[in-house]
Protein backbone atom coordinates (compact mmCIF):
# COMPACT_ATOMS: atom_id res chain seq x y z
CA UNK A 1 46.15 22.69 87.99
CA UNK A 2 46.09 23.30 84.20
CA UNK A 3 46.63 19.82 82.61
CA UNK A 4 49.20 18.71 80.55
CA UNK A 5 48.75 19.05 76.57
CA UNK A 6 48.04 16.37 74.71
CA UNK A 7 50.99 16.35 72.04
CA UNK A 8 49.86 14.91 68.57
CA UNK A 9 46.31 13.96 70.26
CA UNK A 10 44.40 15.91 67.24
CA UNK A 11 45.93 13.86 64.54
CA UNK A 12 45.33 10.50 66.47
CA UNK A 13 41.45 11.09 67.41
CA UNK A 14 40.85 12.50 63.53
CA UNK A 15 41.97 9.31 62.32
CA UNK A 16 40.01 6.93 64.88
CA UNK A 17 37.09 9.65 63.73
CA UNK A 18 37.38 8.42 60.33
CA UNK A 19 36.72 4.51 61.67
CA UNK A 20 34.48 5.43 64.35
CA UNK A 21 31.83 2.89 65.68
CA UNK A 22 32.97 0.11 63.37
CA UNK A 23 34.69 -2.74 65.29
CA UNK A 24 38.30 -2.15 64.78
CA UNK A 25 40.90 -2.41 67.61
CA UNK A 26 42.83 0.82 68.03
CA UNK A 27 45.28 2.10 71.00
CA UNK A 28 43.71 4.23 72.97
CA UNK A 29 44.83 8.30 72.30
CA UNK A 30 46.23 10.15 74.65
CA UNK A 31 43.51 12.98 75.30
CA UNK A 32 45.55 14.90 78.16
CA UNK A 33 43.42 13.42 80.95
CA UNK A 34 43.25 9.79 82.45
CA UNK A 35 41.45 6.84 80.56
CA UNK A 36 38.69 4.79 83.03
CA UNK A 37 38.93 1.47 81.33
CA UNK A 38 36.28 -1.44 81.48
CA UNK A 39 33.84 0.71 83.17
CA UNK A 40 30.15 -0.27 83.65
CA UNK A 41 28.02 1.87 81.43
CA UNK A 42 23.98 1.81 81.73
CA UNK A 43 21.75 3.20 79.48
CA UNK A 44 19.69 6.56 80.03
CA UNK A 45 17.39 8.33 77.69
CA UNK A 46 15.54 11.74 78.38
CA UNK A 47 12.05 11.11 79.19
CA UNK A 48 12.63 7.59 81.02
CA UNK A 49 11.35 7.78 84.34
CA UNK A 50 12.81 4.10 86.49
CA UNK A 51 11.46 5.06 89.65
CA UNK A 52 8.66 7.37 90.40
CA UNK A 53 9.40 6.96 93.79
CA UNK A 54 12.59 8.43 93.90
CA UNK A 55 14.20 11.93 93.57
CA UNK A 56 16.35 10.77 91.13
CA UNK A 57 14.14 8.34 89.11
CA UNK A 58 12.93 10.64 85.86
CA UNK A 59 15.25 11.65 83.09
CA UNK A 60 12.55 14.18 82.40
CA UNK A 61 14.75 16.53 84.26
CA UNK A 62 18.85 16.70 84.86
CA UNK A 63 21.23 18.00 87.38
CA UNK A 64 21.69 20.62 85.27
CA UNK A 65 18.43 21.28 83.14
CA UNK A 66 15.04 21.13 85.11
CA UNK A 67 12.57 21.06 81.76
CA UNK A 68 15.45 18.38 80.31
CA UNK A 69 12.39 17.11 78.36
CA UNK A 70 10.82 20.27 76.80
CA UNK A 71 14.58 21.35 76.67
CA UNK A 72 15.12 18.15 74.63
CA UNK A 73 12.61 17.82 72.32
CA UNK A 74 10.10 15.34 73.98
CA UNK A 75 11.12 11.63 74.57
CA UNK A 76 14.49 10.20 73.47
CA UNK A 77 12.87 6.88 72.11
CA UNK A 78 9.19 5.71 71.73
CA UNK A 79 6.00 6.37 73.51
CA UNK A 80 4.14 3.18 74.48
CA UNK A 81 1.19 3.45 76.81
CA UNK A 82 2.34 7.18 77.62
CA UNK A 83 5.75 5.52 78.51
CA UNK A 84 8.69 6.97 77.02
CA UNK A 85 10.73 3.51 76.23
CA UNK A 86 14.29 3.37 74.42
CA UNK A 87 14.70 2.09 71.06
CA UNK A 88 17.76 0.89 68.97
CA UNK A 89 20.03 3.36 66.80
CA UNK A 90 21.93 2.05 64.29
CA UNK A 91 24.59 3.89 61.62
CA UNK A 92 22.01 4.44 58.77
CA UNK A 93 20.56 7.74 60.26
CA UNK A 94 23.72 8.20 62.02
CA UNK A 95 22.52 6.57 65.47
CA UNK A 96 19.59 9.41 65.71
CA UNK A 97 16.19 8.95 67.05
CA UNK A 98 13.80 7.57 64.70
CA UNK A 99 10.27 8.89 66.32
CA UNK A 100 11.39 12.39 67.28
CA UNK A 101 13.55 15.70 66.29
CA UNK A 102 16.20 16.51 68.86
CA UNK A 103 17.13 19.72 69.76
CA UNK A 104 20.02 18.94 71.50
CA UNK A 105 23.06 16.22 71.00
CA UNK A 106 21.58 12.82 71.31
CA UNK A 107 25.08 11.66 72.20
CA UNK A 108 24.93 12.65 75.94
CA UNK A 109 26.00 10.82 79.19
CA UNK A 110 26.12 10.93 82.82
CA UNK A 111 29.00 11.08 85.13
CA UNK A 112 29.12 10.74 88.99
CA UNK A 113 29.58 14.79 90.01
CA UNK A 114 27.12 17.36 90.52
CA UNK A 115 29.30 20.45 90.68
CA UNK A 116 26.23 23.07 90.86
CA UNK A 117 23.60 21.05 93.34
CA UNK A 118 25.95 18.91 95.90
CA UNK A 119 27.56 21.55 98.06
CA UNK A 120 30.52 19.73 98.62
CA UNK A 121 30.68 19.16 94.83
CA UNK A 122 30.44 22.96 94.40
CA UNK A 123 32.46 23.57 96.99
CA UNK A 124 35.41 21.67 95.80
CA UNK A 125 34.76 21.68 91.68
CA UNK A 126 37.38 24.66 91.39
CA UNK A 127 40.14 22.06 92.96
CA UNK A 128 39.42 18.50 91.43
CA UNK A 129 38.07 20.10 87.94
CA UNK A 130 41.12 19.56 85.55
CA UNK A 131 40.18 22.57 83.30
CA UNK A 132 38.92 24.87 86.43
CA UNK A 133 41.60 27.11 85.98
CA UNK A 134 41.80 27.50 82.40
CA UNK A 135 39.80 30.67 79.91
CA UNK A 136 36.27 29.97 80.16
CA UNK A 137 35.71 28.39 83.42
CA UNK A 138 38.16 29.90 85.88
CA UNK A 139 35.88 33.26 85.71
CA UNK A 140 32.52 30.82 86.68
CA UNK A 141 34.27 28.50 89.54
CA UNK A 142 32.29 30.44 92.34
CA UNK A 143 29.48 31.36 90.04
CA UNK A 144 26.91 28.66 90.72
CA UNK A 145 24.27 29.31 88.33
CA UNK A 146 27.66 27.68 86.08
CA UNK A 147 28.62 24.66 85.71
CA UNK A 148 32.01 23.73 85.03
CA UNK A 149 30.64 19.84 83.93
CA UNK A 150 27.95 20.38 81.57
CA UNK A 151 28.51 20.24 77.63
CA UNK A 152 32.31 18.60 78.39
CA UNK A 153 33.21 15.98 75.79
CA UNK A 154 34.07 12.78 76.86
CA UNK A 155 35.72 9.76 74.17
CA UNK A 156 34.41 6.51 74.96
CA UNK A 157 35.55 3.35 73.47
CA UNK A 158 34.21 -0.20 73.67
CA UNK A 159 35.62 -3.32 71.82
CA UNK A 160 37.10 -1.46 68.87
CA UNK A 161 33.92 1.16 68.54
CA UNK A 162 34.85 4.79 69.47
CA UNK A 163 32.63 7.20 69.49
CA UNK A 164 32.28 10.93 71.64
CA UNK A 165 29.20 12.36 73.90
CA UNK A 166 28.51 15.29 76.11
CA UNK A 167 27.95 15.64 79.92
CA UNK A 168 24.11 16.81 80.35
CA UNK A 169 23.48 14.94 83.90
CA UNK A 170 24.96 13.47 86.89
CA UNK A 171 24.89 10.09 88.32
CA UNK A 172 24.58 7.40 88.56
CA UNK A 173 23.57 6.59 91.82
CA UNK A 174 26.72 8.89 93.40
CA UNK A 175 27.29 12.96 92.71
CA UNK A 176 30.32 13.34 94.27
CA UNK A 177 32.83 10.63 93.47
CA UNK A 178 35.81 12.97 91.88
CA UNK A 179 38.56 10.32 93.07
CA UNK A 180 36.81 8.44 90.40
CA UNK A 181 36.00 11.04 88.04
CA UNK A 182 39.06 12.92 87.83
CA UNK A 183 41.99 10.68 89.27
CA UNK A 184 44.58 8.87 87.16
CA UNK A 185 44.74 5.75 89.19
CA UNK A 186 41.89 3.96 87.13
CA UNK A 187 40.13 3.10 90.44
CA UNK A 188 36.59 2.00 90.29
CA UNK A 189 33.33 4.09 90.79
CA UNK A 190 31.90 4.30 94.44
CA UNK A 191 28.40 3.43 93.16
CA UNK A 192 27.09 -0.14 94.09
CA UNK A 193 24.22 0.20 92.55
CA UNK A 194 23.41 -1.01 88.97
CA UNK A 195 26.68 -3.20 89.10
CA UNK A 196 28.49 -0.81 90.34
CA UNK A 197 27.88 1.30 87.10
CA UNK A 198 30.64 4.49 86.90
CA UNK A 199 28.13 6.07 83.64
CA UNK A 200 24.87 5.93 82.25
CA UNK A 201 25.20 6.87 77.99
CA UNK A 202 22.28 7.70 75.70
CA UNK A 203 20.46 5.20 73.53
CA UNK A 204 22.98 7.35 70.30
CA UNK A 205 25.71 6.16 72.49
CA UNK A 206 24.38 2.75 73.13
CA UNK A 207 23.91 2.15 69.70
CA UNK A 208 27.45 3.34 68.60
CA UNK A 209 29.19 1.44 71.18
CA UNK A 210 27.43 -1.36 70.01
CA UNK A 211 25.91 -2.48 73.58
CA UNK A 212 24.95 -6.26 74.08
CA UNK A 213 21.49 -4.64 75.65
CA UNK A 214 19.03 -1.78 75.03
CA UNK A 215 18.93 -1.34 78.87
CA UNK A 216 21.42 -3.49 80.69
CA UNK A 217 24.19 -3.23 83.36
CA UNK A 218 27.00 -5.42 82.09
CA UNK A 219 28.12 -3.82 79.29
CA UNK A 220 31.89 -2.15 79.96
CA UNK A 221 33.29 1.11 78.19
CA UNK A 222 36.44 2.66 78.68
CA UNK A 223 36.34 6.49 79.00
CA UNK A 224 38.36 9.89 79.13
CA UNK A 225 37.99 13.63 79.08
CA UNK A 226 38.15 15.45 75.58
CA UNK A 227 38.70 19.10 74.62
CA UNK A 228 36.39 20.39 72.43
CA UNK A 229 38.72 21.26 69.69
CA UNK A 230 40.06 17.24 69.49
CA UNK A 231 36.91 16.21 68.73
CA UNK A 232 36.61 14.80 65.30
CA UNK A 233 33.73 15.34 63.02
CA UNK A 234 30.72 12.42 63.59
CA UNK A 235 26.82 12.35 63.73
CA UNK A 236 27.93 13.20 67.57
CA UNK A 237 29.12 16.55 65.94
CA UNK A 238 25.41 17.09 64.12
CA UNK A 239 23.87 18.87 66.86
CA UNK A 240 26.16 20.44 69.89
CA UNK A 241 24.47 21.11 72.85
CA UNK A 242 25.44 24.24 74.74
CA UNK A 243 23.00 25.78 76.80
CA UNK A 244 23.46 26.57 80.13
CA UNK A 245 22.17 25.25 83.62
CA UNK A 246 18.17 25.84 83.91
């Protein structure tokens, strides 16, 4: 199941690096793994809670990091009223929050698999995960404490802006949706919810991508799997977040 190698994809992403989240049109680079175009993206931060109500209504903690807060740094935006609220990034300090240190890549996003707390998503990573059988991961496919999702980069691109972010949480609104994750047919996410949003990207992410809205549902990105090594320097490359599930 290895996947194929991107030929020449190194030289392509360093030089949409260089032009990264200004509005330029550029093809999109072959990464090795399938582009999701003209997805809808929401916006997340850690330390928003939506819904008290629900299980899955706080960012304070992730599929894959229960103190995603402390873990963090403390809330990805401003507190107002003892609400954690998002806030807008812009280039000057590199799309960084502007009330708070992180200690972790404030370029993160959310994609709809949970391979360590849906069984079936567990059960089944080793098969749909592209890079499940490759050094690093193939030793950790029935090691559940693992995750095979976490820390992956992903390239997203929106009207010309390109910029990168790592997998820290799952969602939205489905955890097991790997024909949409990890086909090649660019089919659309199973999730109805939130306009049938397929991601949910951090406010460094929002602001890179330059999003219409601070917290909206009709912004559209288009998205594909990245190896770490094809990654091109950035502010997304300031802080690289690698711990493991907690």
């Amino acid at each position: 199941m290895t996947r194929r190698t991107a030929a020449g994809a190194l030289g392509v992403l360093v030089a949409v690096g260089a032009v990264a989240c200004a509005p330029t049109p550029i093809d999109l680079p072959d990464t090795g793994y399938p582009w999701h175009t003209r997805i809808v993206a929401t916006t997340f931060w850690v330390g928003e809670v939506f819904d008290p109500a629900a299980p899955d209504g706080s960012q304070r903690v992730s599929a894959y990091d229960s103190m995603w807060l402390e873990s963090y740094g403390g809330c990805d935006g401003v507190v107002v009223d003892e609400e954690c609220r998002t806030e807008p990034r812009t280039a000057v300090n590199g799309f960084f929050p502007t009330r708070m240190t992180p200690r972790q890549n404030p370029f993160y996003l959310d994609l709809p698999y949970d391979d360590v707390n849906d069984d079936k998503g567990f059960a089944h990573r080793g098969d749909v995960i592209p890079w499940a059988d490759e050094p690093g991961y193939i030793d950790d496919v029935d090691d559940r404490s693992v995750s095979l999702m976490k820390n992956r980069w992903v390239i997203l691109h929106r009207e010309g802006r390109v910029c990168f972010g790592q997998i820290q949480d799952a969602g939205p609104g489905e955890y097991r949706d790997a024909a949409y994750v990890f086909g090649d047919d660019d089919r659309r996410p199973d999730n109805t919810r939130y306009n049938g949003a397929g991601l949910d990207v951090s406010p460094a992410l929002n602001g890179c991508l330059g999003f219409t809205d601070l917290d909206g549902q009709d912004d559209r990105v288009d998205w594909a799997f990245i190896d770490d090594e094809d990654v091109p320097d950035g502010p997304w490359k300031r802080i690289v977040t690698d711990s493991p599930v907690q």
